[in-house]
C-alpha atoms as a PDB file:
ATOM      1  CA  UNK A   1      -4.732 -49.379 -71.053  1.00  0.00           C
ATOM      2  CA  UNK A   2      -5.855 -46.083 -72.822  1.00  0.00           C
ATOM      3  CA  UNK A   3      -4.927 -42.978 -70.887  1.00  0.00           C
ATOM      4  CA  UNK A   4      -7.154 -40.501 -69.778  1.00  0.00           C
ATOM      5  CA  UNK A   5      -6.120 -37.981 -72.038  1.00  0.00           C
ATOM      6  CA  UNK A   6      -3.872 -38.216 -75.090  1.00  0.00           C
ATOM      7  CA  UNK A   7      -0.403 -37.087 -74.381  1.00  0.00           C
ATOM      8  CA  UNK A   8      -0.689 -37.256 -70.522  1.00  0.00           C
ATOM      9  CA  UNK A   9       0.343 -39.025 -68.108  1.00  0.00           C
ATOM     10  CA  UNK A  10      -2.088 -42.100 -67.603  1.00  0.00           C
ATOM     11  CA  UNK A  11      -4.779 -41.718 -64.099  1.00  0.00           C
ATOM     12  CA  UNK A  12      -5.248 -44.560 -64.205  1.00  0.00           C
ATOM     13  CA  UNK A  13      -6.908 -53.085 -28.967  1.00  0.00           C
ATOM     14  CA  UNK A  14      -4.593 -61.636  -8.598  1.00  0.00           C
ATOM     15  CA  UNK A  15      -4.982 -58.741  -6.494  1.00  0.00           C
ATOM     16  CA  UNK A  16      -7.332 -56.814  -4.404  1.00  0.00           C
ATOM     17  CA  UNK A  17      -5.834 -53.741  -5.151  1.00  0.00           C
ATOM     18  CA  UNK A  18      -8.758 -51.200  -5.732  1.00  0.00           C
ATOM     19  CA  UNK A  19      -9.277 -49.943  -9.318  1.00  0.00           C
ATOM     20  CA  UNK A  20      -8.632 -46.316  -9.784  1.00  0.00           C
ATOM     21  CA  UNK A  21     -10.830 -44.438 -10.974  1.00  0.00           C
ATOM     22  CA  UNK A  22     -10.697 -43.925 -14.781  1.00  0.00           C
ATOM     23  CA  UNK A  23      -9.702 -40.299 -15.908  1.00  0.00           C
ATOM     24  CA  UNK A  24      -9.494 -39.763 -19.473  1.00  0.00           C
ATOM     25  CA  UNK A  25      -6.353 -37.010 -18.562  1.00  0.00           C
ATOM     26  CA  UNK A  26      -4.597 -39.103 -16.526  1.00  0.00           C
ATOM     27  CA  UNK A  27      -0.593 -39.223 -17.389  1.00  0.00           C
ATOM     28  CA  UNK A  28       0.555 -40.647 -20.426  1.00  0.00           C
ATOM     29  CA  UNK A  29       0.955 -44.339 -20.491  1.00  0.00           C
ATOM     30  CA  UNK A  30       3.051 -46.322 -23.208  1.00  0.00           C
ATOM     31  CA  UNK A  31       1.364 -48.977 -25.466  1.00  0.00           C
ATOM     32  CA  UNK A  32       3.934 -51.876 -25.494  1.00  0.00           C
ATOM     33  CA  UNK A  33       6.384 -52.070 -27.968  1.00  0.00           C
ATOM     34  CA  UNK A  34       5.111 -55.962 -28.340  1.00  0.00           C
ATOM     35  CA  UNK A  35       1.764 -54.917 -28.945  1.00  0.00           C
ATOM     36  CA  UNK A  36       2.701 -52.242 -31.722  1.00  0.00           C
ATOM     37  CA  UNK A  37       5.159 -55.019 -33.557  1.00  0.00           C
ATOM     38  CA  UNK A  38       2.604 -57.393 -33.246  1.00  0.00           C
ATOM     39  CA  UNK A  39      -0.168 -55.032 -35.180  1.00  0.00           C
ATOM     40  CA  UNK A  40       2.405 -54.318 -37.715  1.00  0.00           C
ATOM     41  CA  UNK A  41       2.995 -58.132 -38.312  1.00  0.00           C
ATOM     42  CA  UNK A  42      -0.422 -59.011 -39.198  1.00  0.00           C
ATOM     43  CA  UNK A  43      -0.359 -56.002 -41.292  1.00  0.00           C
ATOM     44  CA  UNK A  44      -3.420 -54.525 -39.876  1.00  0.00           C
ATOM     45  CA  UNK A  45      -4.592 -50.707 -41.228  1.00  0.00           C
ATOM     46  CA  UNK A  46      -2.987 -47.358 -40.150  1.00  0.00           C
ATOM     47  CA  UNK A  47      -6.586 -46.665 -39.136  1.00  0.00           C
ATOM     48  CA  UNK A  48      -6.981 -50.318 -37.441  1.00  0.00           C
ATOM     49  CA  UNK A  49      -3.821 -49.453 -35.399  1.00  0.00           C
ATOM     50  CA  UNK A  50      -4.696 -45.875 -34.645  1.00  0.00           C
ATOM     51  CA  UNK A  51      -8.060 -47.326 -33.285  1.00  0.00           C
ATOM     52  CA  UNK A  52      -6.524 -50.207 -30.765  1.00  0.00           C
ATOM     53  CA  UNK A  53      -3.955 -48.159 -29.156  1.00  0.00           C
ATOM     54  CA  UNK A  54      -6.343 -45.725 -28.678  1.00  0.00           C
ATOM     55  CA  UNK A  55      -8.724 -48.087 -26.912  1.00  0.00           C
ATOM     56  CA  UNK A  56      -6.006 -50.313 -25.331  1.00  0.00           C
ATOM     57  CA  UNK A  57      -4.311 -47.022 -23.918  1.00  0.00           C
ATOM     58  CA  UNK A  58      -7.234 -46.010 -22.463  1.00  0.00           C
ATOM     59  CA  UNK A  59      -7.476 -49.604 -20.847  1.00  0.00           C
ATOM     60  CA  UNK A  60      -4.278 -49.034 -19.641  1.00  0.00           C
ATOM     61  CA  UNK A  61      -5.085 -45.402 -17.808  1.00  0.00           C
ATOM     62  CA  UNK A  62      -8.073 -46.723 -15.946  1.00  0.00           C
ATOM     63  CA  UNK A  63      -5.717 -49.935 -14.736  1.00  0.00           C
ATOM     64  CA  UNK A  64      -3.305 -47.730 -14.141  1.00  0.00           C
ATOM     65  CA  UNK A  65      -0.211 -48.629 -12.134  1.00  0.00           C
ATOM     66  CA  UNK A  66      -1.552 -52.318 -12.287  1.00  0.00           C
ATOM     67  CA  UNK A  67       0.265 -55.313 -14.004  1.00  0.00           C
ATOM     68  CA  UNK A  68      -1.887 -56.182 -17.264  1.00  0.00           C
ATOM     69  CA  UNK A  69      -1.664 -59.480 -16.445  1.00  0.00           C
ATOM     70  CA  UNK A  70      -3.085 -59.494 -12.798  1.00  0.00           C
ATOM     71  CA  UNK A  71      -6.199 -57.939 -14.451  1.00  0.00           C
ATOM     72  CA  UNK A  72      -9.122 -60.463 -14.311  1.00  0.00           C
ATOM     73  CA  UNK A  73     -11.816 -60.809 -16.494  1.00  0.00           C
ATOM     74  CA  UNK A  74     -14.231 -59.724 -14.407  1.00  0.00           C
ATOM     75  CA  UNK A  75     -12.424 -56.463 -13.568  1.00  0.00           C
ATOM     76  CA  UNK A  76     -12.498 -55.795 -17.410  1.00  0.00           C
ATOM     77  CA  UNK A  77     -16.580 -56.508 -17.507  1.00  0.00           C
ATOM     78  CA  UNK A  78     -16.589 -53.870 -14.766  1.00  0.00           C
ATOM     79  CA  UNK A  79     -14.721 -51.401 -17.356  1.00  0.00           C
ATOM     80  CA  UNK A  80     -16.987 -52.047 -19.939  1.00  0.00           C
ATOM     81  CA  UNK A  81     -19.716 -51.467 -17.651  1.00  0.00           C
ATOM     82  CA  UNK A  82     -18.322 -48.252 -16.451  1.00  0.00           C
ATOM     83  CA  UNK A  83     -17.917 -46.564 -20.507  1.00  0.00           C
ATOM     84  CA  UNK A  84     -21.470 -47.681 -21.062  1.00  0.00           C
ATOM     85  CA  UNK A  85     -22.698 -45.942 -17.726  1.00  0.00           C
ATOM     86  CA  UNK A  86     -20.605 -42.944 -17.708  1.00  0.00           C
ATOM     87  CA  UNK A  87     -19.724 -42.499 -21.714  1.00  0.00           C
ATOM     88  CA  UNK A  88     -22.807 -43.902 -23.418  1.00  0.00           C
ATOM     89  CA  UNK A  89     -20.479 -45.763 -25.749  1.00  0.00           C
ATOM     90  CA  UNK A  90     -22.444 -47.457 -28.610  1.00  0.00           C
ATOM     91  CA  UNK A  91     -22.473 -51.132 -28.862  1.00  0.00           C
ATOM     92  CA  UNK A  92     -20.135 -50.827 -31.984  1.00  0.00           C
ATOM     93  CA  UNK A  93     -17.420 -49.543 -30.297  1.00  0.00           C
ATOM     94  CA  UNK A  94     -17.884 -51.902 -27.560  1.00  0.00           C
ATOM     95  CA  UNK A  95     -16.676 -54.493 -29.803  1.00  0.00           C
ATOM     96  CA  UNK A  96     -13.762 -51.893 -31.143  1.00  0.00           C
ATOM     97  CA  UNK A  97     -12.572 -52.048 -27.182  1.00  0.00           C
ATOM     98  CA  UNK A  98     -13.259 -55.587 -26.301  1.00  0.00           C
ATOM     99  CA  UNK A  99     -11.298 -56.289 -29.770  1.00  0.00           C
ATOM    100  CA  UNK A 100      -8.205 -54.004 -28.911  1.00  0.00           C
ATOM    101  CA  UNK A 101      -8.309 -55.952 -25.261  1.00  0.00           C
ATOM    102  CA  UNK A 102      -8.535 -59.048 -26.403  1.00  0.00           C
ATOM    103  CA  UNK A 103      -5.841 -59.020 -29.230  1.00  0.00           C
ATOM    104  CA  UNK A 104      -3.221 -57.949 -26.274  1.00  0.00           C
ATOM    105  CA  UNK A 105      -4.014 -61.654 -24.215  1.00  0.00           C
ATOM    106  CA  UNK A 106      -4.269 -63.214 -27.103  1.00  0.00           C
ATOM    107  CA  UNK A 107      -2.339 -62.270 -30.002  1.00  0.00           C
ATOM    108  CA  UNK A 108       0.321 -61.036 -28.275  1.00  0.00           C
ATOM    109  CA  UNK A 109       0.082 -63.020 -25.171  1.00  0.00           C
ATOM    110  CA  UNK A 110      -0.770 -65.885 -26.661  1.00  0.00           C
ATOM    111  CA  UNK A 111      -3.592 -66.740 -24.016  1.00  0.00           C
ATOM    112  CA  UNK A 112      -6.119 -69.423 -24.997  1.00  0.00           C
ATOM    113  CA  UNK A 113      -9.567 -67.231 -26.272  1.00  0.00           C
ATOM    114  CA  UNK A 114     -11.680 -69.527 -23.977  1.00  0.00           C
ATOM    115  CA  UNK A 115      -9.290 -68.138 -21.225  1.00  0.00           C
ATOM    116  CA  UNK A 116     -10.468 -64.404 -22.075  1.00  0.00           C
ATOM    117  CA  UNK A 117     -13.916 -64.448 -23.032  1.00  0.00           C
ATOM    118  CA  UNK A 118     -15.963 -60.876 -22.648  1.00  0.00           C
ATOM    119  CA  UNK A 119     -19.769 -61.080 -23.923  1.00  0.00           C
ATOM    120  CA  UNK A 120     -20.807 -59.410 -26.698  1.00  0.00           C
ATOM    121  CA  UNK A 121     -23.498 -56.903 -26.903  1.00  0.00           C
ATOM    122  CA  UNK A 122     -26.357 -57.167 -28.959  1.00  0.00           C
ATOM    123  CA  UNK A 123     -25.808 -55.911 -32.674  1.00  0.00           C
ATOM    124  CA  UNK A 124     -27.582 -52.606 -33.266  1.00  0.00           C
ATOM    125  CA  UNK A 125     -29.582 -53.200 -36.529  1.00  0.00           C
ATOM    126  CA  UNK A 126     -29.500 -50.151 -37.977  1.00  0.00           C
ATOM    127  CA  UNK A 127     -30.635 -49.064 -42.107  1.00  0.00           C
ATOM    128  CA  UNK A 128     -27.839 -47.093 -43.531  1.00  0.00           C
ATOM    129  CA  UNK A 129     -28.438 -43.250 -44.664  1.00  0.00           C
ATOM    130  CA  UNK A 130     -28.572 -42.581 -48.298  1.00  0.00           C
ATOM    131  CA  UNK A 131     -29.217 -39.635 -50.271  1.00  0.00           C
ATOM    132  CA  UNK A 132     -31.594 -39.194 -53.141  1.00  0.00           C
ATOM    133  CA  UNK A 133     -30.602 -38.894 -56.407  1.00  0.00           C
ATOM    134  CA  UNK A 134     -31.562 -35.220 -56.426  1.00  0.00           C
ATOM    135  CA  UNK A 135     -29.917 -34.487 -53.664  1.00  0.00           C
ATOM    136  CA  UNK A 136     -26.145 -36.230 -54.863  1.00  0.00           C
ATOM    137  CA  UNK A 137     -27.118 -33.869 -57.613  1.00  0.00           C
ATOM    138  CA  UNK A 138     -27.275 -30.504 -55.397  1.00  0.00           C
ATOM    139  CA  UNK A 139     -24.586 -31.896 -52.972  1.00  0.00           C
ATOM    140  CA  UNK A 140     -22.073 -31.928 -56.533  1.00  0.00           C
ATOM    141  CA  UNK A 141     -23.380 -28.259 -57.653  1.00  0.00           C
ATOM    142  CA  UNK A 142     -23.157 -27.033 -54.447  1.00  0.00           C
ATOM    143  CA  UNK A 143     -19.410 -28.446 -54.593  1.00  0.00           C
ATOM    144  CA  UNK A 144     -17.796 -25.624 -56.663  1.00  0.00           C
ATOM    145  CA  UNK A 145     -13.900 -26.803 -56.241  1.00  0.00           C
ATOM    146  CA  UNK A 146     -13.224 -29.126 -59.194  1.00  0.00           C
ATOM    147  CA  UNK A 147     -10.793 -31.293 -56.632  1.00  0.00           C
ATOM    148  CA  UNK A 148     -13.745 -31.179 -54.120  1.00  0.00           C
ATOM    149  CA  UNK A 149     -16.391 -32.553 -56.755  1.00  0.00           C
ATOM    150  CA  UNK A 150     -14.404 -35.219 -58.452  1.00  0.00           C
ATOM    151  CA  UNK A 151     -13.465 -36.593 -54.948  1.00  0.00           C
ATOM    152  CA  UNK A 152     -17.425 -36.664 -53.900  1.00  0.00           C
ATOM    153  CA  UNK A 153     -17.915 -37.400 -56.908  1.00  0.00           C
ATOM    154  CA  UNK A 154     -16.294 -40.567 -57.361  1.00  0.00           C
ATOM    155  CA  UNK A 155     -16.587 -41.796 -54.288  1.00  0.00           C
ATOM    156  CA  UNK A 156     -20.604 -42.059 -55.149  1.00  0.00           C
ATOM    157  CA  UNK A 157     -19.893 -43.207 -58.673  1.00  0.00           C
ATOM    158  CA  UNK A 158     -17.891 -45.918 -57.673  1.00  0.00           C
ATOM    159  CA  UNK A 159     -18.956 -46.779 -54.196  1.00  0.00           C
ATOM    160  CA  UNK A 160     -15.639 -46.138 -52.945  1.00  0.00           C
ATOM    161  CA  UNK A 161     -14.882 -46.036 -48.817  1.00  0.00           C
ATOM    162  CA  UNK A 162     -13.224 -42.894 -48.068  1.00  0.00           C
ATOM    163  CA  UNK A 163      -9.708 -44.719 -47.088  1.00  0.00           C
ATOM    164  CA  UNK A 164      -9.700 -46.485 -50.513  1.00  0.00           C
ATOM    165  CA  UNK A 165     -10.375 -42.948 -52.343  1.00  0.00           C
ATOM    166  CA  UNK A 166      -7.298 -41.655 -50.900  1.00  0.00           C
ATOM    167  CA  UNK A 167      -5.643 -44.235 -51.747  1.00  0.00           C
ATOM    168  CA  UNK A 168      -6.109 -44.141 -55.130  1.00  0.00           C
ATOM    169  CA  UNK A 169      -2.724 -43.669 -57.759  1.00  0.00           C
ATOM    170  CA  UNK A 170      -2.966 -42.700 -61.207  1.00  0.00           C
ATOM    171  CA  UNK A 171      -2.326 -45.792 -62.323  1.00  0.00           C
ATOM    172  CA  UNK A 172      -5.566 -47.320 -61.365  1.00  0.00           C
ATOM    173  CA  UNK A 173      -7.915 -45.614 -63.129  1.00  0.00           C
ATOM    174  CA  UNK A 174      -8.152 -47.402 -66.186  1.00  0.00           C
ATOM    175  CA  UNK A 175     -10.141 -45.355 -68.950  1.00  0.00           C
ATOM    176  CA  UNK A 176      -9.846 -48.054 -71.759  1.00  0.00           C
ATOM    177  CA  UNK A 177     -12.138 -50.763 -69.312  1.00  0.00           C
ATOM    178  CA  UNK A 178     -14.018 -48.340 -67.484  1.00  0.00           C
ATOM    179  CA  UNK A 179     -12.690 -49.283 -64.361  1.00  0.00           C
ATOM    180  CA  UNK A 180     -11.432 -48.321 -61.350  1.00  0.00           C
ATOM    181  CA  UNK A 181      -8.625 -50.356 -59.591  1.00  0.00           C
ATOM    182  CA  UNK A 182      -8.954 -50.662 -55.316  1.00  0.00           C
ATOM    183  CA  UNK A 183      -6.107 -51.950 -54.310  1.00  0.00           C
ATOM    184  CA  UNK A 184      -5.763 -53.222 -50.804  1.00  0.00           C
ATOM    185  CA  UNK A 185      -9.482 -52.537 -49.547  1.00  0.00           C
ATOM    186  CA  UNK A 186     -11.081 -53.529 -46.297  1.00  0.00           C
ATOM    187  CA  UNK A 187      -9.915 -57.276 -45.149  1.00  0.00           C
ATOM    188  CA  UNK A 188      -6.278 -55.815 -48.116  1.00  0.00           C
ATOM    189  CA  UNK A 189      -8.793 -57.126 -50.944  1.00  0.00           C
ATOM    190  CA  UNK A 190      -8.323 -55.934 -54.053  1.00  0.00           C
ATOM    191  CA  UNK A 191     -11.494 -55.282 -56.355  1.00  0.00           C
ATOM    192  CA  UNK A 192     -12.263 -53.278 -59.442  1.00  0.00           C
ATOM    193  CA  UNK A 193     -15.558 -50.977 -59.575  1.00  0.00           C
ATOM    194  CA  UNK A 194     -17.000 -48.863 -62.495  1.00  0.00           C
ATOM    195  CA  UNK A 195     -15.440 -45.932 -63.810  1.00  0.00           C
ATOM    196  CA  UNK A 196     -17.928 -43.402 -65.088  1.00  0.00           C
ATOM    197  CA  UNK A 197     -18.004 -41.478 -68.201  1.00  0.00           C
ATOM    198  CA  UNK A 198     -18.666 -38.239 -66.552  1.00  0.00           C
ATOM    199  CA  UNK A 199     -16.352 -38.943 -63.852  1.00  0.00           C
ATOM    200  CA  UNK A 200     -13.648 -39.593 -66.437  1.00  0.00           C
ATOM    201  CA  UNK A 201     -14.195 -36.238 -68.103  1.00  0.00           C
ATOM    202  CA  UNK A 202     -14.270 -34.553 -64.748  1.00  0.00           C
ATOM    203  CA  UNK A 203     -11.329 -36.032 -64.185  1.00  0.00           C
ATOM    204  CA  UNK A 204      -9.236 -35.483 -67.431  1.00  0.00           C
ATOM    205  CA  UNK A 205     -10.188 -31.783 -66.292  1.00  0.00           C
ATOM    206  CA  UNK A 206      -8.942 -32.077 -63.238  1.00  0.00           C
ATOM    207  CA  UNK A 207      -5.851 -34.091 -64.019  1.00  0.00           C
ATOM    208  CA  UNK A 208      -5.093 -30.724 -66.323  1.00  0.00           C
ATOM    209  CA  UNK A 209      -5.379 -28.277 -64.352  1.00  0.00           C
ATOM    210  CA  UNK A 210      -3.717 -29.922 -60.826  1.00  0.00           C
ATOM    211  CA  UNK A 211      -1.303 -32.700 -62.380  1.00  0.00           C
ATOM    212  CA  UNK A 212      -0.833 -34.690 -59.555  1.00  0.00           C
ATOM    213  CA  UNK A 213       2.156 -37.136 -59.664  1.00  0.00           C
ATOM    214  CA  UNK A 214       1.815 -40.326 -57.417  1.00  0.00           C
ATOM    215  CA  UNK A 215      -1.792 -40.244 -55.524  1.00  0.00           C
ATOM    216  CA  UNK A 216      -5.033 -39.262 -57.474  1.00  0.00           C
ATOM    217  CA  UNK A 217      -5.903 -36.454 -54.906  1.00  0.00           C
ATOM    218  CA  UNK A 218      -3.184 -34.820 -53.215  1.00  0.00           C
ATOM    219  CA  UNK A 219      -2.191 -32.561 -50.479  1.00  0.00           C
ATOM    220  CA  UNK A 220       0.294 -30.038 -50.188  1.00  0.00           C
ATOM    221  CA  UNK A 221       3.724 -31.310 -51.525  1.00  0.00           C
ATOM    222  CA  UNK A 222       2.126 -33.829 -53.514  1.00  0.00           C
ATOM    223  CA  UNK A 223       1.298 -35.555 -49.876  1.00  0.00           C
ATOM    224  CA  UNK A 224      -1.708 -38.487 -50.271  1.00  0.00           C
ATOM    225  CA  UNK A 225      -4.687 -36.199 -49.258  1.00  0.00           C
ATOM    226  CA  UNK A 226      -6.205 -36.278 -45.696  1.00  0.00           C
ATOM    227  CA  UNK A 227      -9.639 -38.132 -44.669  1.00  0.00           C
ATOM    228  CA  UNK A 228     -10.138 -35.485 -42.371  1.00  0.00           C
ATOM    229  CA  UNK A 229     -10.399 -32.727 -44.718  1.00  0.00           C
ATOM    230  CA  UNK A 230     -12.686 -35.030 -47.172  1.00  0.00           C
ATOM    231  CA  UNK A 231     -14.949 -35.284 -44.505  1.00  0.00           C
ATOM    232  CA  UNK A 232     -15.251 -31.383 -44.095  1.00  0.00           C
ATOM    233  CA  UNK A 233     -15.678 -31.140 -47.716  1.00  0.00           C
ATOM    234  CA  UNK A 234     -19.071 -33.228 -47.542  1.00  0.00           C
ATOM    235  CA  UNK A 235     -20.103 -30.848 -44.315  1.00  0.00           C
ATOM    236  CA  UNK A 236     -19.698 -27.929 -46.180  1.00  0.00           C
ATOM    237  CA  UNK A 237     -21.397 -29.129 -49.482  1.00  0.00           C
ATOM    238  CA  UNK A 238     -24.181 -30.548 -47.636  1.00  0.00           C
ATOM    239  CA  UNK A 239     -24.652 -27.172 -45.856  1.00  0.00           C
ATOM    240  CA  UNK A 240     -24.732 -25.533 -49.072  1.00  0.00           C
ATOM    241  CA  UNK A 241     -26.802 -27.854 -50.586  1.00  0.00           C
ATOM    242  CA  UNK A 242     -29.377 -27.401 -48.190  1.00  0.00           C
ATOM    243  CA  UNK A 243     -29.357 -30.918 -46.961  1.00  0.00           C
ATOM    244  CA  UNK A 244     -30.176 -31.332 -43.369  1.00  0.00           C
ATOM    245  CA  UNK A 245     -30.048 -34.962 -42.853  1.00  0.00           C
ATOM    246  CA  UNK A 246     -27.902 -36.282 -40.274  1.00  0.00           C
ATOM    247  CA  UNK A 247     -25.332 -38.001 -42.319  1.00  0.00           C
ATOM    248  CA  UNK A 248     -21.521 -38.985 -42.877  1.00  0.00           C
ATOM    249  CA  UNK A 249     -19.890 -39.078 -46.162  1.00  0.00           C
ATOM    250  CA  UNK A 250     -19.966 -42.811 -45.752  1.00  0.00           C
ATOM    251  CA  UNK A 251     -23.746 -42.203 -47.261  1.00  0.00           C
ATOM    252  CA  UNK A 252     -22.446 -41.616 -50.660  1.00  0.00           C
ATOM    253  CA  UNK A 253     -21.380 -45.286 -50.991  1.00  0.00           C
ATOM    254  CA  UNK A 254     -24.682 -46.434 -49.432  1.00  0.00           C
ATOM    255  CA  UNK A 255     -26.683 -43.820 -51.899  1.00  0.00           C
ATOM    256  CA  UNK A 256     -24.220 -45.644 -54.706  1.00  0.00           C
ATOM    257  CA  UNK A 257     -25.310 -49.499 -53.560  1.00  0.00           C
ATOM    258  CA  UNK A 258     -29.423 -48.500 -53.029  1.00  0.00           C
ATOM    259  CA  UNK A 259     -29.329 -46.597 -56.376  1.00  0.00           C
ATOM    260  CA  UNK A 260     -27.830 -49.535 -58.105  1.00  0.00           C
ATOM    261  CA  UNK A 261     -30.253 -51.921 -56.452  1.00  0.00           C
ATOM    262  CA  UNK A 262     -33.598 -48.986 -57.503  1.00  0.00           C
ATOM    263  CA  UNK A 263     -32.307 -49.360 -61.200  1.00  0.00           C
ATOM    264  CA  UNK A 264     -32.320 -53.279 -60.943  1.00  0.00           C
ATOM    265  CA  UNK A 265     -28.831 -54.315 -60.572  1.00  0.00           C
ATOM    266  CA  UNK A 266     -28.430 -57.433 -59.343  1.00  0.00           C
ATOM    267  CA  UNK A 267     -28.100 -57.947 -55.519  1.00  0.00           C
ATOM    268  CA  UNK A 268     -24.602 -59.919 -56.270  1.00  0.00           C
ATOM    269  CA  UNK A 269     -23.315 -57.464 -59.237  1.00  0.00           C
ATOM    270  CA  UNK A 270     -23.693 -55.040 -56.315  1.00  0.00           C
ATOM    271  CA  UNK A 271     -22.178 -57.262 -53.630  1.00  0.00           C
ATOM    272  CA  UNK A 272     -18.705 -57.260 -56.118  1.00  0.00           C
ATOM    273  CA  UNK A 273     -18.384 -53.527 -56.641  1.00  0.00           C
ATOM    274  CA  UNK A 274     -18.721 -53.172 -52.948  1.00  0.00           C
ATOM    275  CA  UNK A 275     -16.213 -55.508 -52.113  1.00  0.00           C
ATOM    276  CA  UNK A 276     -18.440 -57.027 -49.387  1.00  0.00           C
ATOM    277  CA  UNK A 277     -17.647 -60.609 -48.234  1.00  0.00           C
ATOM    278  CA  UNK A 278     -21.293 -61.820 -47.886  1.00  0.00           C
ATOM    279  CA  UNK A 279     -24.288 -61.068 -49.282  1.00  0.00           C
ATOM    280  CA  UNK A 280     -26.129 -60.650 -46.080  1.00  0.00           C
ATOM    281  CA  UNK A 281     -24.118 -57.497 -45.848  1.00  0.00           C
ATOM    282  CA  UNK A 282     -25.236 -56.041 -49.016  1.00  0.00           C
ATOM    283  CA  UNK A 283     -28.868 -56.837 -48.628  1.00  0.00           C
ATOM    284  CA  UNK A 284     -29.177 -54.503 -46.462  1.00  0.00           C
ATOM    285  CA  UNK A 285     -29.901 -51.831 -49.119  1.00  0.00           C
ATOM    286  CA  UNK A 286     -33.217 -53.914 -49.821  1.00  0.00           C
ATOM    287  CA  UNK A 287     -34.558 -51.839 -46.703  1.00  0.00           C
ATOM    288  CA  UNK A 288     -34.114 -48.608 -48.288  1.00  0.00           C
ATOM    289  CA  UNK A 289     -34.867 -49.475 -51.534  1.00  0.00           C
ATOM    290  CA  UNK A 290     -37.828 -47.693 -53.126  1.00  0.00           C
ATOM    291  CA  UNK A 291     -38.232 -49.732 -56.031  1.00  0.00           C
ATOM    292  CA  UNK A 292     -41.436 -51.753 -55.507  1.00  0.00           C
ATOM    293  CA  UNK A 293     -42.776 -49.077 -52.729  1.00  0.00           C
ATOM    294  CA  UNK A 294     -43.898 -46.679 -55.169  1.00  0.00           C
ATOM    295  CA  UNK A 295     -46.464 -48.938 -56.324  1.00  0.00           C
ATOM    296  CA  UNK A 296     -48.076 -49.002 -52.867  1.00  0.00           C
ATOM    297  CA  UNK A 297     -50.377 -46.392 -51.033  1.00  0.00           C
ATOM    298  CA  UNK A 298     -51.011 -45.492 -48.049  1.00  0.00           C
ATOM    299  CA  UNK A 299     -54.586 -46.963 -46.497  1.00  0.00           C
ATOM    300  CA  UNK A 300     -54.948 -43.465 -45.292  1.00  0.00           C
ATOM    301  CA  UNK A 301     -54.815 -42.211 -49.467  1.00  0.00           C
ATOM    302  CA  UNK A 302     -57.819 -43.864 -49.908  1.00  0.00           C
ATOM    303  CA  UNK A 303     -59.945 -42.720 -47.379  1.00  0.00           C
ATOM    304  CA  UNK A 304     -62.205 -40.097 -48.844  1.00  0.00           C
ATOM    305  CA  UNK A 305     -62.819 -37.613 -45.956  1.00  0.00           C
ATOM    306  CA  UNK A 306     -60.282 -36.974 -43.882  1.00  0.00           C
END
């Protein structure tokens, strides 16, 4: 493996007692300890974990002072049916609740799934937001920290998540193959993507002048850099940029799979550097796709007198 510059150091969640009601500030309430272990065991994400005890204490606040285990199925429909009605919840995290409820009865309960059984809504179908090429291009001028750019920057370049762009070392950029290592991805998959050749100078540049030691991008005290202040990054570029679209810096990756797919990559090339599992997931790009739409007109365009 060739380093990235010569001489330095290598990037590479029965009883008729009446439900209270639920009140988002109502006292603190402990997840329990069996439910925590039990997340750690099957190694789910920091993020993963963060997002079911979240969900599952909430659970617990609205059943408050009630055994977990008295608490019938349809009393947990009736929950469900009060976030929808009073929180608008969308139908994704639906499934993020019903998914931290569930793994309590039966992961760490060990209840039979046909015992617990909550319907699932319907799947929103919704086409991912992507930027233009132009517009990546303003987004990255308008991004005048070099940390800042070669963070957006790669991220589009490789069509990283943001969670496997912080967890990047030095170590897995590899500037002899061209390729990124992602170690530990969504599902703890490990894949390789490209590495490009103006990301690698931008960052041999910024390996220079910041010389980070363990992570890629760091935070204070060499600290593996925040998600949270990556995200305000892209808000302020995107401000700056002029772009007014309502969009999350999740875009960039979707911008990196539909630009791919314009320039005629193959549907399953693309599929690999996104790490997807099926290919049904990455067709989805094939409804934002230009290619092909350029060649046809409106039937308005060819109306004469309008």
């Amino acid at each position: 493996m060739r380093p990235i510059d010569a001489g330095i150091k290598s990037i590479s969640s029965d009883t008729k007692k009446p439900v209270l009601p639920f009140t988002p500030n109502a006292r603190y309430v402990r997840v329990p300890q069996a439910y925590l272990d039990k997340l750690d065991v099957r190694r789910y994400s920091e993020s993963t974990i963060s997002v079911y005890t979240h969900f599952f204490r909430e659970y617990m606040r609205y059943f408050y002072n009630r055994p977990l285990d008295s608490i019938k199925k349809e009393e947990i429909q009736t929950y469900l049916l009060h976030l929808i009605k009073t929180r608008n919840i969308s139908a994704s995290t639906q499934n993020q609740i019903i998914n931290a409820i569930k793994f309590y009865y039966e992961q760490v309960k060990g209840l039979d799934r046909t015992f617990y059984f909550i319907e699932r809504p319907r799947k929103e179908k919704k086409l991912p937001m992507v930027l233009s090429q132009e517009e990546v291009m303003r987004l990255l001028r308008a991004t005048h920290n070099l940390k800042h750019k070669a963070m957006l920057g790669l991220i589009y370049s490789a069509g990283l998540r943001v969670g496997e762009l912080i967890s990047l070392e030095l170590v897995d950029i590899d500037s002899d193959r061209m390729v990124i290592y992602v170690r530990g991805g969504k599902g703890k998959k490990d894949r390789t993507t490209l590495l490009s050749s103006k990301i690698l100078v931008l960052l041999r540049t910024y390996f220079k002048r910041y010389r980070p030691v363990k992570w890629l991008f760091e935070g204070p005290d060499h600290s593996q850099y925040s998600q949270s202040s990556l995200r305000k990054i892209f808000i302020r570029s995107k401000a700056k940029a002029g772009i007014y679209k309502k969009l999350t810096l999740h875009c960039l990756r979707h911008s990196f799979a539909t630009h791919l797919l314009e320039n005629g990559t193959n549907l399953r090339y693309i599929q690999e550097l996104l790490g997807h599992n099926s290919s049904k997931t990455t067709e989805i790009y094939t409804h934002v796709t230009l290619a092909g739409m350029k060649n046809v007109q409106s039937p308005l365009d060819q109306l004469t007198d309008v």
